[in-house]
Protein backbone atom coordinates (compact mmCIF):
# COMPACT_ATOMS: atom_id res chain seq x y z
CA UNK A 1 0.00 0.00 0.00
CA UNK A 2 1.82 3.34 -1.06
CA UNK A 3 0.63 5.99 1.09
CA UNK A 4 0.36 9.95 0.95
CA UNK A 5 0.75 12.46 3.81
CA UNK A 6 -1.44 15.28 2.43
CA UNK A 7 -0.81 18.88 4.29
CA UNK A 8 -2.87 21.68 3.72
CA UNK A 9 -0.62 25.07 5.15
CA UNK A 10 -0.94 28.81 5.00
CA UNK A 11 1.57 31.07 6.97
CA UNK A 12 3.52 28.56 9.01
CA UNK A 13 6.90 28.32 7.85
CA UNK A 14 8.69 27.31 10.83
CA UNK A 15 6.00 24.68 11.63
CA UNK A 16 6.26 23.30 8.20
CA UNK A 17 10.18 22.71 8.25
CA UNK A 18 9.10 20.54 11.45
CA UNK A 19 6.29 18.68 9.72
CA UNK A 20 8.70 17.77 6.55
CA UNK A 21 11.41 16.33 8.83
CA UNK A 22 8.86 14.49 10.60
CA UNK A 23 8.25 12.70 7.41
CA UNK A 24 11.94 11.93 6.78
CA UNK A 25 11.61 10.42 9.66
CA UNK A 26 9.30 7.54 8.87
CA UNK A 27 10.05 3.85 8.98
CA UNK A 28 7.15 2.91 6.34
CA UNK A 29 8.83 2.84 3.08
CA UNK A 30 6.21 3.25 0.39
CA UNK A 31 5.44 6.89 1.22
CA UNK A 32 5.11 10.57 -0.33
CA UNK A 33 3.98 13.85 1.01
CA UNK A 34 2.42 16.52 -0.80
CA UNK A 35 2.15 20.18 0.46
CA UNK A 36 -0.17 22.65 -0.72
CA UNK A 37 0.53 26.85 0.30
CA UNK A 38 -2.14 28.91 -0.98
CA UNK A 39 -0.23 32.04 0.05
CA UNK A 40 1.56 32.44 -2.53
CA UNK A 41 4.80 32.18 0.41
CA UNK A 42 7.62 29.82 -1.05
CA UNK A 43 9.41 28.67 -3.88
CA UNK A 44 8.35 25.42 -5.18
CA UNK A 45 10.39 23.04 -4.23
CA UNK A 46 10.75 18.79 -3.88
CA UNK A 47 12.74 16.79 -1.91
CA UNK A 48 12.92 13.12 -0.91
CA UNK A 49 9.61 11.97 -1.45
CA UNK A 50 7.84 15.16 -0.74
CA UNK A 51 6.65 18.03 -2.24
CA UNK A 52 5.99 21.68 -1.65
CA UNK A 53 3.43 23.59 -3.81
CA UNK A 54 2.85 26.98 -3.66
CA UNK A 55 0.09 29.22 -5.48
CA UNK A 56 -0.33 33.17 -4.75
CA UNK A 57 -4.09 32.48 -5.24
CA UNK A 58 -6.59 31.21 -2.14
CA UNK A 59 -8.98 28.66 -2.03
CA UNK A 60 -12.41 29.77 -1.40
CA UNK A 61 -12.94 27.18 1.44
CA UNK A 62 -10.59 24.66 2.93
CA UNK A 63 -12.52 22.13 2.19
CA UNK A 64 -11.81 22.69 -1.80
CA UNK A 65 -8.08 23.09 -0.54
CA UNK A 66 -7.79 19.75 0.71
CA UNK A 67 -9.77 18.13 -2.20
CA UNK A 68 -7.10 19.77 -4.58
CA UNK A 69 -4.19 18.85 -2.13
CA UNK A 70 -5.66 14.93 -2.74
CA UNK A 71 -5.72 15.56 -6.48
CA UNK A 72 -2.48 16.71 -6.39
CA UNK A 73 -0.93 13.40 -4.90
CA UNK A 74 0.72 10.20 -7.44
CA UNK A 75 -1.61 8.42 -9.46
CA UNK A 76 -0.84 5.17 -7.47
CA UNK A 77 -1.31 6.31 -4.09
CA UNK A 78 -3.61 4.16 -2.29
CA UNK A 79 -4.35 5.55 0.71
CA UNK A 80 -4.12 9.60 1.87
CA UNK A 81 -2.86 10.53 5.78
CA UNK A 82 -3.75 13.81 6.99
CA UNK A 83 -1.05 15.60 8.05
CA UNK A 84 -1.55 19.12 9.34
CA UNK A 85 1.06 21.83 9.35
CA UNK A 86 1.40 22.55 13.07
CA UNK A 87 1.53 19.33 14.34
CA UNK A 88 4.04 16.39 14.62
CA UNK A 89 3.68 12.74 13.85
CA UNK A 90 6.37 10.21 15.43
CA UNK A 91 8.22 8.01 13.07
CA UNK A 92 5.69 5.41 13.00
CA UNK A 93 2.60 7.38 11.99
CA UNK A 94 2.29 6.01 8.56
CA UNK A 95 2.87 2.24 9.56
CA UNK A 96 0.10 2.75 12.04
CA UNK A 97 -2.08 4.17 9.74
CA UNK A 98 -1.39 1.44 6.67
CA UNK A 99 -2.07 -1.21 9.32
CA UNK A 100 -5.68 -0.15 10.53
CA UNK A 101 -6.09 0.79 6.55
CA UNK A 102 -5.58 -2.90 6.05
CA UNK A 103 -8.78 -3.66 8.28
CA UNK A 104 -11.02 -0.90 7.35
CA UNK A 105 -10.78 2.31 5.00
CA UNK A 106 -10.85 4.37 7.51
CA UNK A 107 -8.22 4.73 10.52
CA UNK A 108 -9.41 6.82 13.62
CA UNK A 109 -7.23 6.60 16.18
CA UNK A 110 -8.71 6.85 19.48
CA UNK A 111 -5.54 8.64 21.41
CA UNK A 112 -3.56 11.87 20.32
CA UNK A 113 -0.48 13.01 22.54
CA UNK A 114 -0.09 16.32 24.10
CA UNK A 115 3.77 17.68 25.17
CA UNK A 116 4.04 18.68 28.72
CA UNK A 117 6.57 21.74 30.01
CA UNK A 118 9.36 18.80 30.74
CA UNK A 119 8.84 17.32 27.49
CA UNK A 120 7.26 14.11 27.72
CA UNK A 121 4.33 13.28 26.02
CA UNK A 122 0.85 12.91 27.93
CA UNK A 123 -1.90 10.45 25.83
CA UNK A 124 -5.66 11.89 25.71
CA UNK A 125 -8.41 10.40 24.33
CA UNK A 126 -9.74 11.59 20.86
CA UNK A 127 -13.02 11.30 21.39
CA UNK A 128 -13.59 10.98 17.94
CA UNK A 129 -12.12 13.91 16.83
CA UNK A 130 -8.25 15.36 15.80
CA UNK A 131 -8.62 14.95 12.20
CA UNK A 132 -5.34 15.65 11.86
CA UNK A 133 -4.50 11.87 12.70
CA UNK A 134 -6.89 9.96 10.32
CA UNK A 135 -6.20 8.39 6.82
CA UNK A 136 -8.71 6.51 4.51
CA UNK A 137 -8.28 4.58 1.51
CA UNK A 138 -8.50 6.84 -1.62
CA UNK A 139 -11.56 4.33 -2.93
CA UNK A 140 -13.34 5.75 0.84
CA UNK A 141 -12.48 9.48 -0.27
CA UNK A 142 -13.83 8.62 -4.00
CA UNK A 143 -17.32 7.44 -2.20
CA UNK A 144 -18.01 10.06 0.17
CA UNK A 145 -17.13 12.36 -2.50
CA UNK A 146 -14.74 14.21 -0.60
CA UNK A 147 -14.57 17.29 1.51
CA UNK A 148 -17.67 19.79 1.49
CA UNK A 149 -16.74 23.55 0.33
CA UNK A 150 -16.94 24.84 3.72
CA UNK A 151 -14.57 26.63 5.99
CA UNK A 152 -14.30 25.27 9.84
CA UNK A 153 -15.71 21.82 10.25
CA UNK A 154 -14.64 20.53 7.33
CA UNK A 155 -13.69 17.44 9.26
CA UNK A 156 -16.60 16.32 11.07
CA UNK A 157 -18.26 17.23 7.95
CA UNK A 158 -16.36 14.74 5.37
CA UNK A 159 -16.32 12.34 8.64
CA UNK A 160 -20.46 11.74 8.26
CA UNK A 161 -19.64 11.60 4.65
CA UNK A 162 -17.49 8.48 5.33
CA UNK A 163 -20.60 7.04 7.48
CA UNK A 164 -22.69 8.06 5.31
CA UNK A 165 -21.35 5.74 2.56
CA UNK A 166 -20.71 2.35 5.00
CA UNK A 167 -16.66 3.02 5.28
CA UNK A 168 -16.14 1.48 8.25
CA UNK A 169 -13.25 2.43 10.91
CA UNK A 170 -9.90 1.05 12.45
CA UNK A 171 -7.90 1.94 15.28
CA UNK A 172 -4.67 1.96 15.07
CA UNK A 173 -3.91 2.11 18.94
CA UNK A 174 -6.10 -0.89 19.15
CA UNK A 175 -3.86 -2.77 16.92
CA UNK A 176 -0.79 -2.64 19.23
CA UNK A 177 0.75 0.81 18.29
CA UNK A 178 1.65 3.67 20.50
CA UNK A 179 -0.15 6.87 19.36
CA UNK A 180 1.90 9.04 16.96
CA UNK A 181 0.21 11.93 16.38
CA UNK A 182 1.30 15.22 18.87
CA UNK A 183 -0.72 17.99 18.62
CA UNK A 184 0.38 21.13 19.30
CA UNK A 185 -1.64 23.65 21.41
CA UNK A 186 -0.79 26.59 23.63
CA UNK A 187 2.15 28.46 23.91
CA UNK A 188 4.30 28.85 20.40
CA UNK A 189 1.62 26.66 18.41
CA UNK A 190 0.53 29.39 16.32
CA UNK A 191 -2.97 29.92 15.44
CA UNK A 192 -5.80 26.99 15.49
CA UNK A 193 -8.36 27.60 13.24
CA UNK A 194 -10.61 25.56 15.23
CA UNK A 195 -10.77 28.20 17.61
CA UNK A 196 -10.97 31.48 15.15
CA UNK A 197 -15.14 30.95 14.90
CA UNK A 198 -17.19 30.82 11.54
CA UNK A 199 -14.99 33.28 9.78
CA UNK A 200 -11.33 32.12 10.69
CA UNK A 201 -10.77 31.31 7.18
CA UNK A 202 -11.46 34.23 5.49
CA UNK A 203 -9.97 36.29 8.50
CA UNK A 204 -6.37 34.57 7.61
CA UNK A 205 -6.31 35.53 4.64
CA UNK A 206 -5.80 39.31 5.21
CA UNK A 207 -3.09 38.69 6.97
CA UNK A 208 0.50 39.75 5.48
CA UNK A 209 2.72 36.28 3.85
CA UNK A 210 6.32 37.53 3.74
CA UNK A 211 8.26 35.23 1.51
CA UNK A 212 9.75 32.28 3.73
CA UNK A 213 12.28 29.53 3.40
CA UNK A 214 12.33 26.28 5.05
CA UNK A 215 14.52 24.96 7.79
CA UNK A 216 13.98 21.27 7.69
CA UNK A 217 14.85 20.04 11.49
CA UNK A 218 13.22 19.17 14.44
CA UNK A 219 11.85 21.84 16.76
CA UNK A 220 14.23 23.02 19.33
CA UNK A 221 12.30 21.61 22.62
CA UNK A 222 11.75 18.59 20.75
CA UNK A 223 14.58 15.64 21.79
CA UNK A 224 13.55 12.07 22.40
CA UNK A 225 10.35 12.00 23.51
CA UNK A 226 8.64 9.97 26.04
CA UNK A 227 5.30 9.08 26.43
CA UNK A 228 3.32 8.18 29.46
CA UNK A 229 1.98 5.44 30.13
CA UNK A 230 -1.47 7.05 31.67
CA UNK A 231 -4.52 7.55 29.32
CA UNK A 232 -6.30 10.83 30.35
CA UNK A 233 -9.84 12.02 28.73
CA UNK A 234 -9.98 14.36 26.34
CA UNK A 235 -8.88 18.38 27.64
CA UNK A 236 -8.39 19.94 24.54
């Protein structure tokens, strides 16, 4: 199974040098990521595996954004990982997310990891939510006919799409692996869109996007990770 990491990003260039090392990083071989700015912000460039596209036009919604950032991966991908810009994924996100792919063309996880001040890694429950860590086969995308043209819950959204249409659900943390996906909230995570109301969208786009280069390495507080073992319920 060749699988994409799809990331849709806009105005997060230090976040995104994180995200494409994070990548680098993975132990599942049969693997690309494709990148899609719609700020006009870089150069287009490739690298090993990935790729960086950037347009100086915006999307209307983000859910047309990520259906173009899908288009936009190789014609034999099988399956598509969302990856999203301000996040990180430990090196065996992908493996985790081809192996509950192999039961079911859809893989929820049900825990997402949360850094504390000394660095190690507290596990939450999802509660079905965290988009950010799914991936579905590209036949489960083609039948729920993809992500509605909206602008904040573009998620939940495509995720009744997927019900809609009978594509049922794995876990990867059920399967035996650790969760992988970290997500990044509070101080020096940037903006959430979540969290910007009904009008986030268009509200980032005013803002200013300097031209930026990439620094592909791993954040600076970021240095062999632990995780604990306690599960805690959801906070976020």
């Amino acid at each position: 199974m060749k699988i994409a990491a799809v990331c849709c990003t806009y105005l997060r260039p230090k976040h995104l040098g994180w995200l494409i090392k994070c990548f680098l990083e993975q132990d599942y071989p049969d693997r690309e990521l494709v990148i899609l700015d719609d700020a006009g912000q870089y150069e287009g460039q490739r690298g090993d595996r990935w790729e960086l596209v950037s347009v100086n036009r915006r999307f209307r919604s983000l859910g047309e954004k990520r259906n173009a950032a899908v288009a936009m991966t190789s014609p034999d991908v099988d399956a598509l990982a969302v990856w999203d810009d301000d996040d990180l994924y430990l090196p065996w996100a992908l493996s985790a997310s081809a192996a509950a792919l192999e039961a079911a063309p859809w893989s929820r996880p049900s825990l997402v990891l949360h850094q504390q001040a000394d660095g190690k890694l507290k596990q939450h429950r999802t509660g079905g939510l965290f988009h950010g860590g799914w991936a579905y086969t590209r036949a489960a995308f083609t039948r729920a006919g993809g992500y509605p043209s909206i602008d904040n819950g573009e998620d939940q959204a495509f995720a009744r799409r997927l019900q809609r249409a009978g594509q049922e659900e794995a876990d990867p943390c059920r399967l035996g692996f650790q969760p992988f996906y970290l997500y990044r909230w509070g101080p020096g995570a940037g903006y959430h869109l979540s969290g910007m109301g009904s009008k986030g969208y268009q509200r980032l786009a005013m803002r200013r996007a300097p031209k930026a280069n990439l620094n592909i390495a791993w954040p600076p507080n970021y240095r062999d990770p632990i995780i604990l073992p306690e599960i805690h319920p959801r906070v976020f």
